[in-house]
C-alpha atoms as a PDB file:
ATOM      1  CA  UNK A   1     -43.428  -2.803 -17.728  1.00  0.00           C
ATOM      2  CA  UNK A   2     -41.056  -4.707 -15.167  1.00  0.00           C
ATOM      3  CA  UNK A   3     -41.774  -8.510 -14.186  1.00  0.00           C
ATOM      4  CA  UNK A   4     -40.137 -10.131 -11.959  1.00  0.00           C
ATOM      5  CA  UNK A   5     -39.224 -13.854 -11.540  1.00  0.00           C
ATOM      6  CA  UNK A   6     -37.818 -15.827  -8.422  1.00  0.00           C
ATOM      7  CA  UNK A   7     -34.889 -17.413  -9.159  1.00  0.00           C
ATOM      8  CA  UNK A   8     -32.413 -20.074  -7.339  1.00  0.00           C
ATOM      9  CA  UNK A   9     -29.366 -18.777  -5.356  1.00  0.00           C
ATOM     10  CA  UNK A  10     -26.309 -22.050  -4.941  1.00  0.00           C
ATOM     11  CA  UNK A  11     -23.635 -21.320  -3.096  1.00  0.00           C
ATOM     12  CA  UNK A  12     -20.770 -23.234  -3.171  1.00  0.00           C
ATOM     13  CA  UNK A  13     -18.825 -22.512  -0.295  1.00  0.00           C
ATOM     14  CA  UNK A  14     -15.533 -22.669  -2.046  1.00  0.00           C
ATOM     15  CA  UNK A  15     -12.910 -21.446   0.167  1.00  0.00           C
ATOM     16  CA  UNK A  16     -10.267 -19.475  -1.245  1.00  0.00           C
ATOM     17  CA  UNK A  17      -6.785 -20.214  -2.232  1.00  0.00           C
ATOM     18  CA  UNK A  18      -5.046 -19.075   0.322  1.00  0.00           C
ATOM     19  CA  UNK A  19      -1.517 -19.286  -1.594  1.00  0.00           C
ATOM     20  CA  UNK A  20      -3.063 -16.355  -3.850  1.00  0.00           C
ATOM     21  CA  UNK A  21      -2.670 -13.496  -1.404  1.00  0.00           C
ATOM     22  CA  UNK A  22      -1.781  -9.769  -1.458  1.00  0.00           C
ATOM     23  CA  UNK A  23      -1.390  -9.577   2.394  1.00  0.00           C
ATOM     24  CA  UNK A  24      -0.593 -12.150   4.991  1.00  0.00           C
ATOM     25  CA  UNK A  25      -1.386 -10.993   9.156  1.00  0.00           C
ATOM     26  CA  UNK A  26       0.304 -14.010  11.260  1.00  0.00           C
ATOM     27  CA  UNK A  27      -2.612 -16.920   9.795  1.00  0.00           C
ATOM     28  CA  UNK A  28      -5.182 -14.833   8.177  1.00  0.00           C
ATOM     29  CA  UNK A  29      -5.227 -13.880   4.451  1.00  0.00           C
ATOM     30  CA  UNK A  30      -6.162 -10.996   2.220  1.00  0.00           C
ATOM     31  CA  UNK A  31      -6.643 -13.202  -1.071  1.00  0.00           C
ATOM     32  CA  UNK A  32      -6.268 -11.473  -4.605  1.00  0.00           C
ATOM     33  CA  UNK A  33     -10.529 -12.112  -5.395  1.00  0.00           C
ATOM     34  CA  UNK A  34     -11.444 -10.422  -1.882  1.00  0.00           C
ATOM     35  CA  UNK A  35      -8.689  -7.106  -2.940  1.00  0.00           C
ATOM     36  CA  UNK A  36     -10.894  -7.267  -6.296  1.00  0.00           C
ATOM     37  CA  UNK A  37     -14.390  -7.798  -4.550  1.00  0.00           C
ATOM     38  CA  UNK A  38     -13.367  -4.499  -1.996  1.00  0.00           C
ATOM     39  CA  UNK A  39     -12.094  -1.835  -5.041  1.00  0.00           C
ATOM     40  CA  UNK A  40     -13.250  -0.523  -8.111  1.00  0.00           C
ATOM     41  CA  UNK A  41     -11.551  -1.594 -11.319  1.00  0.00           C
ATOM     42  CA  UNK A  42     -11.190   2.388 -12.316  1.00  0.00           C
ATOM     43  CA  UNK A  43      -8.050   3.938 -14.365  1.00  0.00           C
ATOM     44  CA  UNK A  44      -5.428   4.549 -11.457  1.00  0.00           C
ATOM     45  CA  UNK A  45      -6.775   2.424  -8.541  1.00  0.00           C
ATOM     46  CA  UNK A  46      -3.376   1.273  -7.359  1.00  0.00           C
ATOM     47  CA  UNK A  47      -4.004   3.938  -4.818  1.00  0.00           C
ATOM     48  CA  UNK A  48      -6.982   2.809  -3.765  1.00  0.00           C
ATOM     49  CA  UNK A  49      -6.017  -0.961  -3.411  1.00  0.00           C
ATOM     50  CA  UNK A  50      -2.703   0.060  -1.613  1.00  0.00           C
ATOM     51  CA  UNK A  51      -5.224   2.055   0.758  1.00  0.00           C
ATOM     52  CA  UNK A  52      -7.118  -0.976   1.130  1.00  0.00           C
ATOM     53  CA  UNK A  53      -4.279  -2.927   2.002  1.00  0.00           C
ATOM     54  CA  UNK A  54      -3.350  -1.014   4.884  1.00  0.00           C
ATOM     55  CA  UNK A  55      -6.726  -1.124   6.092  1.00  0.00           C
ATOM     56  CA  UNK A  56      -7.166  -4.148   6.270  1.00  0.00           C
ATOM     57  CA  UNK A  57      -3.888  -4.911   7.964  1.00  0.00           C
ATOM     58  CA  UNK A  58      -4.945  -2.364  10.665  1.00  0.00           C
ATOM     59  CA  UNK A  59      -8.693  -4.353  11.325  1.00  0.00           C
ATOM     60  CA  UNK A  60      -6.368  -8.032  11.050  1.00  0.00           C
ATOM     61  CA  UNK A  61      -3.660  -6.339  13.915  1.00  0.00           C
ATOM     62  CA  UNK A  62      -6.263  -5.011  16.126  1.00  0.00           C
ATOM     63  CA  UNK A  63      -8.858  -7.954  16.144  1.00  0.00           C
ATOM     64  CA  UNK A  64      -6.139 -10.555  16.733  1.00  0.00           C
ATOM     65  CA  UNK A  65      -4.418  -8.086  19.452  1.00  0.00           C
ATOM     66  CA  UNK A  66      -8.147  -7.614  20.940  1.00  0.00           C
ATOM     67  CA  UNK A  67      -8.610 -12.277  20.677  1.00  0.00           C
ATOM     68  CA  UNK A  68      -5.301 -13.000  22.480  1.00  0.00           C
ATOM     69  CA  UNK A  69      -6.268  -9.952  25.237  1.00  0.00           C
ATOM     70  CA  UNK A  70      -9.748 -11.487  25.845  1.00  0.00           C
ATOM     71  CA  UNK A  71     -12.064  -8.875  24.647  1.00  0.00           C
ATOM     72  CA  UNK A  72     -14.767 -11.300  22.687  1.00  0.00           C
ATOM     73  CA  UNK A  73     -14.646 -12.897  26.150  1.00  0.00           C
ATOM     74  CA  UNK A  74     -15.643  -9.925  28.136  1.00  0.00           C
ATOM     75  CA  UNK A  75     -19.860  -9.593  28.617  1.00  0.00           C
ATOM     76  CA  UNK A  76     -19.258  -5.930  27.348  1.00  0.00           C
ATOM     77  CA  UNK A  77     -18.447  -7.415  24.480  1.00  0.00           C
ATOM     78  CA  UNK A  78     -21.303  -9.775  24.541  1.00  0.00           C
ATOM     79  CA  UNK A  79     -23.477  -7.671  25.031  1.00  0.00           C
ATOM     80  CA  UNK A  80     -22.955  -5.259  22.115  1.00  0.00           C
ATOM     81  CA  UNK A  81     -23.082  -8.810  19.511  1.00  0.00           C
ATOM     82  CA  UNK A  82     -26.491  -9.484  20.876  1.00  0.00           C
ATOM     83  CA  UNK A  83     -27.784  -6.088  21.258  1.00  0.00           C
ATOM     84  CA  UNK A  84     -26.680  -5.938  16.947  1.00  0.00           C
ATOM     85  CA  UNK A  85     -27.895  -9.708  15.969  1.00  0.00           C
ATOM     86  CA  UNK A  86     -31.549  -8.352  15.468  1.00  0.00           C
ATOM     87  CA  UNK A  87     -30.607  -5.809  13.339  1.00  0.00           C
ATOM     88  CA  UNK A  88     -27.812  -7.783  11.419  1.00  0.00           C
ATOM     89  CA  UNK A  89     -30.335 -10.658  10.826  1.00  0.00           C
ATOM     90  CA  UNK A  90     -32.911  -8.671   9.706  1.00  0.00           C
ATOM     91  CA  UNK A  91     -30.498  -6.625   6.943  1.00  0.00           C
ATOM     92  CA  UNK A  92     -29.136 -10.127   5.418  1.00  0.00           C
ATOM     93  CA  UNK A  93     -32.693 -11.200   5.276  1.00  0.00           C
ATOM     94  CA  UNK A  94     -34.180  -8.491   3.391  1.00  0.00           C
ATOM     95  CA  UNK A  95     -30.648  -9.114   1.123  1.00  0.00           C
ATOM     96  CA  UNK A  96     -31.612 -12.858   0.776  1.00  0.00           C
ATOM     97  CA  UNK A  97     -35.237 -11.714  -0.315  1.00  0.00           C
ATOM     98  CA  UNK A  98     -33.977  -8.693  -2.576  1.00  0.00           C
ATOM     99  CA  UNK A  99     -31.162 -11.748  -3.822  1.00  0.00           C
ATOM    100  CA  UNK A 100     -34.055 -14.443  -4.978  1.00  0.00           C
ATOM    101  CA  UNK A 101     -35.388 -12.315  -7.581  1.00  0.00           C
ATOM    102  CA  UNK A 102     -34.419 -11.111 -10.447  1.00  0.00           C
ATOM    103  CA  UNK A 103     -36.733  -8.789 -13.001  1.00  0.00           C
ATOM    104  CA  UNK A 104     -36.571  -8.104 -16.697  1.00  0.00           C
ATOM    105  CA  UNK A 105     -36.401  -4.662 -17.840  1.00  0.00           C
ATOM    106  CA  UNK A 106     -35.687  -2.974 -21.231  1.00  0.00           C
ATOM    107  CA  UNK A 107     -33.326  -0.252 -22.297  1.00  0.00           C
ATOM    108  CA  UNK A 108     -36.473   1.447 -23.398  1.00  0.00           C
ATOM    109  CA  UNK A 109     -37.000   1.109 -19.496  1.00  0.00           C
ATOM    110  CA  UNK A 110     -33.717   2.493 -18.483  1.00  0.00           C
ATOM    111  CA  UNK A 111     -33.813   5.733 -20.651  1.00  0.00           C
ATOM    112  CA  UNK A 112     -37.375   6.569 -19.468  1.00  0.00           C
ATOM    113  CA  UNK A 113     -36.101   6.464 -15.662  1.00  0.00           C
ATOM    114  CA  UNK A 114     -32.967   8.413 -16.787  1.00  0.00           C
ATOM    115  CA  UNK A 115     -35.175  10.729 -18.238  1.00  0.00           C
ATOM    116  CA  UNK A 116     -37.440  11.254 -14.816  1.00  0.00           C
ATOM    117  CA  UNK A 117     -34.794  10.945 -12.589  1.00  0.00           C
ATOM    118  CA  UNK A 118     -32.524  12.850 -14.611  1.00  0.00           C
ATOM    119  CA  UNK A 119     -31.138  15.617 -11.499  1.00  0.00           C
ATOM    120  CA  UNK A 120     -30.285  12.650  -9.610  1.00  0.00           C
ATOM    121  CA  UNK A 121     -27.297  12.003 -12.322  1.00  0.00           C
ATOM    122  CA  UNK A 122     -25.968  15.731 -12.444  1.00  0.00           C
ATOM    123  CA  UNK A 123     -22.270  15.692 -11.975  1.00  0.00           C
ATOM    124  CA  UNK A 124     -21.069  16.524  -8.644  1.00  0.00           C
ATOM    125  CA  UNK A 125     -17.433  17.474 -10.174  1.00  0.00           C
ATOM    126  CA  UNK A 126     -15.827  17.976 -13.364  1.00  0.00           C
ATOM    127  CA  UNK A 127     -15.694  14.716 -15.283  1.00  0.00           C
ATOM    128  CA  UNK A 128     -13.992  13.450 -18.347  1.00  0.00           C
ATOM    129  CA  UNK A 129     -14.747  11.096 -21.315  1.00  0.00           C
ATOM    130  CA  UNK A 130     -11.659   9.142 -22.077  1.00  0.00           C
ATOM    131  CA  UNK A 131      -9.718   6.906 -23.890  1.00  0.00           C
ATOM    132  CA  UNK A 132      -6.997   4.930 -21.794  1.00  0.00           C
ATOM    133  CA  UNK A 133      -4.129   3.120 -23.454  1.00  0.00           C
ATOM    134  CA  UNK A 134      -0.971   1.193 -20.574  1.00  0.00           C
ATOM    135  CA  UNK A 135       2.192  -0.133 -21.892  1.00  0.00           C
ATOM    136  CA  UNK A 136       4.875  -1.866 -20.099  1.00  0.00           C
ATOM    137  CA  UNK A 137       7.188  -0.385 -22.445  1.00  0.00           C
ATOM    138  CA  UNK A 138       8.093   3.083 -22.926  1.00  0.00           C
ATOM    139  CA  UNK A 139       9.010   2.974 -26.341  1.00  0.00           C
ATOM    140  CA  UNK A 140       5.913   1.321 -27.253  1.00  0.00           C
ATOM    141  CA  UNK A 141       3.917   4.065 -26.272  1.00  0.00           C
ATOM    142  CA  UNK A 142       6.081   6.952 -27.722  1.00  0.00           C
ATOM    143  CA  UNK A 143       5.048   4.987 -30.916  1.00  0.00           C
ATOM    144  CA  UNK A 144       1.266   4.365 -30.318  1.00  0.00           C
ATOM    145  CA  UNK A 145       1.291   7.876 -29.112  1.00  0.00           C
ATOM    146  CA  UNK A 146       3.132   9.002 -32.874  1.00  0.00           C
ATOM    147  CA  UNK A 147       0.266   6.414 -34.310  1.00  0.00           C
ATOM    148  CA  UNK A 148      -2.347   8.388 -32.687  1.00  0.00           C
ATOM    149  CA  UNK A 149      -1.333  11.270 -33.876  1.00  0.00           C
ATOM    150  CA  UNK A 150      -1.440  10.549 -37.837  1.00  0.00           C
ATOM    151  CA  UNK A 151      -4.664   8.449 -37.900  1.00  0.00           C
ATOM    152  CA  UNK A 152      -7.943   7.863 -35.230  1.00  0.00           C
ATOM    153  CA  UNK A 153      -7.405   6.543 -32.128  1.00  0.00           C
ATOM    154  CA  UNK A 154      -9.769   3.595 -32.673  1.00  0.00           C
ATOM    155  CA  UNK A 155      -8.063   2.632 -36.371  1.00  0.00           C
ATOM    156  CA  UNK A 156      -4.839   2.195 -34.034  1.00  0.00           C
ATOM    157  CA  UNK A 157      -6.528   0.527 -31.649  1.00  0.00           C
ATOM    158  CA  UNK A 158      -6.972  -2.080 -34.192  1.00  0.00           C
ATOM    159  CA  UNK A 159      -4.018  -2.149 -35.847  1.00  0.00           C
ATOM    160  CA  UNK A 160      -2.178  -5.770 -35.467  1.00  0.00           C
ATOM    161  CA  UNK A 161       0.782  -2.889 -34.854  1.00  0.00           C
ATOM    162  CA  UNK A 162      -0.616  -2.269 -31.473  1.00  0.00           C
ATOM    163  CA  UNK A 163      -0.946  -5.896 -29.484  1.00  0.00           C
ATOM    164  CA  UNK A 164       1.299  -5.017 -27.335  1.00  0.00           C
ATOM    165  CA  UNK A 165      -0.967  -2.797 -25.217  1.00  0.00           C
ATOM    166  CA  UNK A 166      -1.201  -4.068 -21.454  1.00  0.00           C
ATOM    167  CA  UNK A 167      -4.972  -2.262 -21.002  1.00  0.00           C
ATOM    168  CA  UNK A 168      -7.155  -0.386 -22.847  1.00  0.00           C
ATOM    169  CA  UNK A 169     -10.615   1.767 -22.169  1.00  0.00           C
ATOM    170  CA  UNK A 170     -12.354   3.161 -24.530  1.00  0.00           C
ATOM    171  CA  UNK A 171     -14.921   5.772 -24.025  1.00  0.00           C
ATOM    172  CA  UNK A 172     -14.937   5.586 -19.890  1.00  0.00           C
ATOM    173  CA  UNK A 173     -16.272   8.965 -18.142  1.00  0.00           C
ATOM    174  CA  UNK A 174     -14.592   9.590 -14.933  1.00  0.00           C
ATOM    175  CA  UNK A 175     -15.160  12.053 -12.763  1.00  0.00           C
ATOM    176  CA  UNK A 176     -11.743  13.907 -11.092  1.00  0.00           C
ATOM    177  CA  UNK A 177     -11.755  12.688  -7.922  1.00  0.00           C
ATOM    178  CA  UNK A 178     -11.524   9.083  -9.594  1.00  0.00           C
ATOM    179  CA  UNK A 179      -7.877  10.166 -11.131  1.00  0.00           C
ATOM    180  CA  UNK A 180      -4.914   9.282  -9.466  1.00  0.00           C
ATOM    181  CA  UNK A 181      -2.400   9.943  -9.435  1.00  0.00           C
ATOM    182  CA  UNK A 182      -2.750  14.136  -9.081  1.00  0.00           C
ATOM    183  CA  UNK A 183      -0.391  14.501 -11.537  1.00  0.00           C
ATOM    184  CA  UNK A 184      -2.380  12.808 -13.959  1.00  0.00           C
ATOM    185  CA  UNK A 185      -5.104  14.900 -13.256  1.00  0.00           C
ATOM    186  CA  UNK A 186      -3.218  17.995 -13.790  1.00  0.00           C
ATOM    187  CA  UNK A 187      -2.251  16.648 -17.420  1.00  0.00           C
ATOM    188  CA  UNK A 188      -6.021  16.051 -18.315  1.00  0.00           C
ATOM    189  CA  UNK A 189      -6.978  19.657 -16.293  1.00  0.00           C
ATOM    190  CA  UNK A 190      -4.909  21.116 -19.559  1.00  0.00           C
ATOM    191  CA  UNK A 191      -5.841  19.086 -22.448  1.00  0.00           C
ATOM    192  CA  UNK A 192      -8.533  20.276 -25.136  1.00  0.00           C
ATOM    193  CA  UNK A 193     -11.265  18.270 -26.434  1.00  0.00           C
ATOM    194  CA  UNK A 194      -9.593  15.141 -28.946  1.00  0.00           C
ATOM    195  CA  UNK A 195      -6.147  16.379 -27.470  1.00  0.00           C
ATOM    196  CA  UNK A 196      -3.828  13.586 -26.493  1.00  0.00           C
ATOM    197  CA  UNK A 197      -1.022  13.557 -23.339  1.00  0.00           C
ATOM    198  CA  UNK A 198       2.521  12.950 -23.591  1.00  0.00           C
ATOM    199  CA  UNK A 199       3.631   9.506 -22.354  1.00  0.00           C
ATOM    200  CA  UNK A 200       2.982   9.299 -18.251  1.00  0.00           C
ATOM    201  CA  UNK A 201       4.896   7.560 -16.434  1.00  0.00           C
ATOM    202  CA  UNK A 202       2.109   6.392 -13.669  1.00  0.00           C
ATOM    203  CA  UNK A 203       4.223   3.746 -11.900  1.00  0.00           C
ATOM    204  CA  UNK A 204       7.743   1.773 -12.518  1.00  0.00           C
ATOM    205  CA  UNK A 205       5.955  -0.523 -14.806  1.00  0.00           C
ATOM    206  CA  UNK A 206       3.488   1.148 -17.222  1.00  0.00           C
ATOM    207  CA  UNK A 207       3.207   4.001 -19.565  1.00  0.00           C
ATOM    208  CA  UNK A 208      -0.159   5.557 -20.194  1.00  0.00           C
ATOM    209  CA  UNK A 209      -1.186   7.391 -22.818  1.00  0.00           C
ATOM    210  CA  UNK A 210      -4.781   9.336 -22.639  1.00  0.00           C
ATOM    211  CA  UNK A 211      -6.613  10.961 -25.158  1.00  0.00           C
ATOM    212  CA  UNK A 212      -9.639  13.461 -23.908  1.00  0.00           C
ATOM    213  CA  UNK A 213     -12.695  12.674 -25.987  1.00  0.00           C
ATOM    214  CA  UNK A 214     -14.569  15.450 -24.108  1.00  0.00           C
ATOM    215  CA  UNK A 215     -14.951  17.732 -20.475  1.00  0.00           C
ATOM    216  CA  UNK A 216     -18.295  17.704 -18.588  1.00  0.00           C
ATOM    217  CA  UNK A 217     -18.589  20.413 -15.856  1.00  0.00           C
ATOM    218  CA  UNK A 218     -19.928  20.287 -12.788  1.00  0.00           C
ATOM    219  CA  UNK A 219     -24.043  20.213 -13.031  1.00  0.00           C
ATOM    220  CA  UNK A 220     -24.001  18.850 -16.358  1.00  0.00           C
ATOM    221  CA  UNK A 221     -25.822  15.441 -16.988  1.00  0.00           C
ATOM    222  CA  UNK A 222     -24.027  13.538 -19.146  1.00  0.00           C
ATOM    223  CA  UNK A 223     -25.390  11.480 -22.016  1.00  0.00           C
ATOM    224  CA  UNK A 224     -27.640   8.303 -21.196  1.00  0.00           C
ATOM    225  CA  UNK A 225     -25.208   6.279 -22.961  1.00  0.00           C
ATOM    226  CA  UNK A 226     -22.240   7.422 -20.878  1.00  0.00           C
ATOM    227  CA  UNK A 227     -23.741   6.432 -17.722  1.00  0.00           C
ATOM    228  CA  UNK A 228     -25.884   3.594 -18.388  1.00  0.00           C
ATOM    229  CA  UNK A 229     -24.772   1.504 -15.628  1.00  0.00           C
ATOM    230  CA  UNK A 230     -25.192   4.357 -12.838  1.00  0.00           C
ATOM    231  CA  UNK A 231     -28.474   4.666 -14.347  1.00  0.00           C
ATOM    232  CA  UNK A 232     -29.041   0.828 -14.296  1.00  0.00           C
ATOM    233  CA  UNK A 233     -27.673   0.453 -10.369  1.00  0.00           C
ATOM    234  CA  UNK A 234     -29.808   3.064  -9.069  1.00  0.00           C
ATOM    235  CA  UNK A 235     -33.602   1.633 -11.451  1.00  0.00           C
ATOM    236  CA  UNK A 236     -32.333  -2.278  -9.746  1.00  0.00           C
ATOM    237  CA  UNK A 237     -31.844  -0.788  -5.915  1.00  0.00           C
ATOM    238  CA  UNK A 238     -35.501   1.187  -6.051  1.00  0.00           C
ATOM    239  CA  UNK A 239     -37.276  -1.774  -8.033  1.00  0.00           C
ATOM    240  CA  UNK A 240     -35.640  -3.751  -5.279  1.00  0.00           C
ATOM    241  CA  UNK A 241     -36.852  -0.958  -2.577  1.00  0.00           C
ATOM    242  CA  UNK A 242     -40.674  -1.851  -3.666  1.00  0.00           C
ATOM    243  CA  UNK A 243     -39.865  -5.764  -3.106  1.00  0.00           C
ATOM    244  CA  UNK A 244     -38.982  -5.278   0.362  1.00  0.00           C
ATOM    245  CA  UNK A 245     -41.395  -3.049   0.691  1.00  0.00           C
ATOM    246  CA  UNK A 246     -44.299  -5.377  -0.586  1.00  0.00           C
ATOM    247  CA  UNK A 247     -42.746  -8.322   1.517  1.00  0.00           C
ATOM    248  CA  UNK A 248     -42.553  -6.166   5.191  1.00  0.00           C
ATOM    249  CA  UNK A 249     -46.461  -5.402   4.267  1.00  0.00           C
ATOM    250  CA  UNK A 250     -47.043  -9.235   4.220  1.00  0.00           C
ATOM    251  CA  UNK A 251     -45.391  -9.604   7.023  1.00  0.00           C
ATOM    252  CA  UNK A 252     -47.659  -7.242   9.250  1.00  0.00           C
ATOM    253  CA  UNK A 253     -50.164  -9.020   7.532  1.00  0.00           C
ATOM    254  CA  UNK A 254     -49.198 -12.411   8.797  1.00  0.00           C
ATOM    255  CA  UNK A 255     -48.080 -11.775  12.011  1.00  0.00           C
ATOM    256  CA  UNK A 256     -49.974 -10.280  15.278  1.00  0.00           C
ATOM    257  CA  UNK A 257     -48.864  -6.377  16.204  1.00  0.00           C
ATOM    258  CA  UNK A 258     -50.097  -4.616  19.208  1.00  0.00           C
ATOM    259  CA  UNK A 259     -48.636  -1.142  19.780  1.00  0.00           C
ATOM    260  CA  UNK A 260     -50.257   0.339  22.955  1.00  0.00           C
ATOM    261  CA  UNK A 261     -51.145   3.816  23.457  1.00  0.00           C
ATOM    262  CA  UNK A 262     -48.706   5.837  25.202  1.00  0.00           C
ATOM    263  CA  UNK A 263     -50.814   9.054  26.398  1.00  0.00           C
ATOM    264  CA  UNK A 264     -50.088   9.050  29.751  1.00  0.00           C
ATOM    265  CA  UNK A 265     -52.865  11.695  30.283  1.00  0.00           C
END
């Protein structure tokens, strides 16, 4: 059973710090939190973010190019922003309604959707369950790697030994297409169930050491457990789906709507 509960939505209207930027166009700022907000926080998203970055430089260069040229001026322009505010209003208002609730669920909840819904989480790639270890120090992984090798990963994990680890993940599925860089992912491509990599070098500054905990093919669905929050995201967006869908029926049932017949026969 799901209930649901309005709740209050404040928002401060903090502007950023603009001295804590990745990327500076002329007077206009790509700030650290808004490089965060845009990519995903996955093992080896440096190429994503650097992606990103160029992006966004591109959009920043070609809207200020298109302001000091006149184009927002032009009634072309104009007309395009007007012809889009109905739709534009209408998407952040269903977001504002979807936004002022909130609903309690269960993970009793969760598993039974997983368990209905369960083609919609079939792997569309190869995918691996792994643990992650960065080091900013070569030598410091050669020995964690050594470590590894005597006793469990998770005992060295622990060990006081081990602090100086930069980043760890334990137990993160990713599919192949979220591995960069390809080198990397020809390293896992050849490792065997509990098998641990040599030390990779996957930038100037960090040393990565990656133990394969398991390989899911293509079509498999992995365990609830492994994907609980894809399972989670997708139960919250269709709960969400029947709010809007409940408030557009009060609103044909508040408002007058005529559609006349069209049969020109």
């Amino acid at each position: 059973m799901v209930f649901f509960t309005a709740v209050i939505i404040i928002d401060c209207g903090k502007e950023p710090d603009k001295k804590d930027y990745v990327a500076r166009v002329n007077d206009s700022f790509l700030t650290k939190n808004d490089l965060n907000e845009m990519s995903d926080t996955s093992f080896g998203n440096n190429f994503y973010k650097s992606e990103i970055i160029r992006n966004w430089i591109d959009e920043e260069l070609l809207y200020q190019q298109a302001v000091s040229e006149g184009i927002i001026d032009e009634e072309e322009f104009k007309r395009i922003i007007n012809n889009s505010q109905r739709e534009l209003a209408g998407v952040l208002l269903l977001k504002q309604v979807s936004d002022q609730y909130e609903f309690v669920y269960s993970k009793d909840d969760l598993e039974k959707f997983y368990q209905l819904y369960n083609d919609e989480f079939k792997l569309t790639g190869d995918a691996y369950l792994l643990n992650i270890a960065e080091f900013s120090n070569e030598d410091e992984a050669i020995d964690f790697r050594n470590s590894v090798l005597q006793y469990e990963w998770q005992k060295v994990i622990e060990s006081a030994k081990h602090n100086d680890i930069l980043k760890k993940q334990d137990n993160i599925l990713l599919g192949e297409n979220e591995i960069y860089p390809l080198s990397v992912r020809n390293i896992l491509q050849e490792l065997y169930p509990q098998e641990i990599s040599i030390v990779i070098n996957t930038d100037t500054t960090k040393y990565t050491i990656i133990q394969v905990i398991e390989k899911y093919i293509e079509g498999t669905i992995p365990p609830f457990e492994l994907i609980k929050e894809k399972v989670e995201k997708r139960f919250v967006s269709l709960e969400k789906r029947k709010f809007i869908n409940e408030y557009i029926k009060k609103l044909y049932a508040e408002n007058e709507i005529e559609v006349k017949n069209q049969d020109n026969r």
